[in-house]
Every structure is written in structure tokens, then in C-alpha cells.
Protein backbone atom coordinates (compact mmCIF):
# COMPACT_ATOMS: atom_id res chain seq x y z
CA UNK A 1 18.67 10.55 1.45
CA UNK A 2 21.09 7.84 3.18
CA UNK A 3 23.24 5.40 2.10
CA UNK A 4 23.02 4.82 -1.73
CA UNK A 5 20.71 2.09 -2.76
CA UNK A 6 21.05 -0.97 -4.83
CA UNK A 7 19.59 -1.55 -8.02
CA UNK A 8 17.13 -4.17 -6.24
CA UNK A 9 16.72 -2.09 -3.18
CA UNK A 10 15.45 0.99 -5.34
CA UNK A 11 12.71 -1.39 -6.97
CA UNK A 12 11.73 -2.15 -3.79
CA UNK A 13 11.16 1.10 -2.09
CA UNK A 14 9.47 1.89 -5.90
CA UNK A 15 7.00 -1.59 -5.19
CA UNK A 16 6.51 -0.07 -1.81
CA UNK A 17 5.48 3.73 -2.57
CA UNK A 18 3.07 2.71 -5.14
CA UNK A 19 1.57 -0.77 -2.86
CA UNK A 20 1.17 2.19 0.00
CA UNK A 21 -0.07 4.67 -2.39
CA UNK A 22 -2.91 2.15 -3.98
CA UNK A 23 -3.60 1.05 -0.23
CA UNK A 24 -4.70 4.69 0.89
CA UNK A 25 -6.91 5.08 -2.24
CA UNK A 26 -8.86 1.86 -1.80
CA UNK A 27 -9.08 2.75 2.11
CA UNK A 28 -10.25 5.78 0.96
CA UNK A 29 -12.96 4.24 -1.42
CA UNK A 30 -14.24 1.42 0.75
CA UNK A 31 -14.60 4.22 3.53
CA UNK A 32 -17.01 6.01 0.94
CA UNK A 33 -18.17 3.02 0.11
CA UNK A 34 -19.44 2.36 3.78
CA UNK A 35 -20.32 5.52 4.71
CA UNK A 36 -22.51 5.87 1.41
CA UNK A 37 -20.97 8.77 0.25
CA UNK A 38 -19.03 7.46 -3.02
CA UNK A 39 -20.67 9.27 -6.00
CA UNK A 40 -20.89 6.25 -8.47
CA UNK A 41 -21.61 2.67 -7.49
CA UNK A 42 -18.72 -0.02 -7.67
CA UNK A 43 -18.99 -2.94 -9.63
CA UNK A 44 -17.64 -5.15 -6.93
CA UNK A 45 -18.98 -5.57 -3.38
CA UNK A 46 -17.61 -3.83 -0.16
CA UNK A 47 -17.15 -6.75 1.06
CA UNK A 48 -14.76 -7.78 -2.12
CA UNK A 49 -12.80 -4.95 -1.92
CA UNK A 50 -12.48 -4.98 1.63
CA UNK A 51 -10.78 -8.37 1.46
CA UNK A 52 -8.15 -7.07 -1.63
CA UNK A 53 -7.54 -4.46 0.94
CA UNK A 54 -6.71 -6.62 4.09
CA UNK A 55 -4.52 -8.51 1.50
CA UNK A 56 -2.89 -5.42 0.05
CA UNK A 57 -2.18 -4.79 3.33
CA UNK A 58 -0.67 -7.83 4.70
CA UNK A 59 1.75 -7.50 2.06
CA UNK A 60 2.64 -3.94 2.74
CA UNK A 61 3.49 -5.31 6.23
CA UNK A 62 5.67 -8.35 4.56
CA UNK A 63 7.30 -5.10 2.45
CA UNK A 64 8.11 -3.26 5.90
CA UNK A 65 9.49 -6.24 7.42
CA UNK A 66 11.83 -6.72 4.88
CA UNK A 67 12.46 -2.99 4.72
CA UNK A 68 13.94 -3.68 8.44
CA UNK A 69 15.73 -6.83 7.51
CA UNK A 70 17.43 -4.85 5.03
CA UNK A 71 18.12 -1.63 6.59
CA UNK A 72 16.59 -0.01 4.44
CA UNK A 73 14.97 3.42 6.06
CA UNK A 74 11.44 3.40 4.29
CA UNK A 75 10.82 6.83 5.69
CA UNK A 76 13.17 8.31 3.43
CA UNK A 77 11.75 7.41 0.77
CA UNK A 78 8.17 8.38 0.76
């Protein structure tokens, strides 16, 4: 899998899998959510979780950015 990791770099592929991993499952739900086609009705608005989302997301960027910085090869990790 590449170089060996630090203990710190390991975290941070681990904080990385799982931000991308809850990402794709609230895409996933606010696409249902628009299309109407989720089969129970959220709590929240789209509109709410729409906005986590864009944040989620703008720190998955930060994540891959540092990724870079670091050399660290997300790809091989996912």
C-alpha cells in the first residue's frame, strides 16, 4: 500500500474514509430527498441538510489538500 504511515497520518486517512463515506450517504439522502423518493420524512429541512453537506464537503476538500501537502496517496487508501 506505499510507504508506511505515521501514527497521525493513519488517523487521518481513517478521518478521511469515514468524512467521504458520511458525504456519499447524505448526497445520497438529500438526492431522495429532492427527487421525493425517500421513504420516511426527515426531521430537518432539505435545505438544512443541504448546507451540512456543502460544509462536509468543504472540509473533505481541506482533507485532500492536506493529503497532497503531505504526500500522502489518498487513493490507496479507500
Amino acid at each position: 500500500m506505499g510507504t508506511e504511515l505515521k501514527d497521525y497520518q493513519l488517523r487521518f486517512v481513517d478521518e478521511y474514509r469515514d468524512l467521504k463515506d458520511k458525504c456519499e450517504k447524505l448526497h445520497k439522502l438529500v438526492v431522495k430527498y429532492d427527487a421525493g423518493t425517500l421513504d420516511f420524512t426527515p426531521s430537518c429541512s432539505c435545505d438544512l441538510l443541504s448546507t451540512q453537506l456543502e460544509h462536509m464537503m468543504g472540509y473533505l476538500y481541506i482533507l485532500e489538500v492536506r493529503a497532497e501537502i503531505e504526500g500522502i496517496d489518498l487513493s490507496l487508501y479507500l
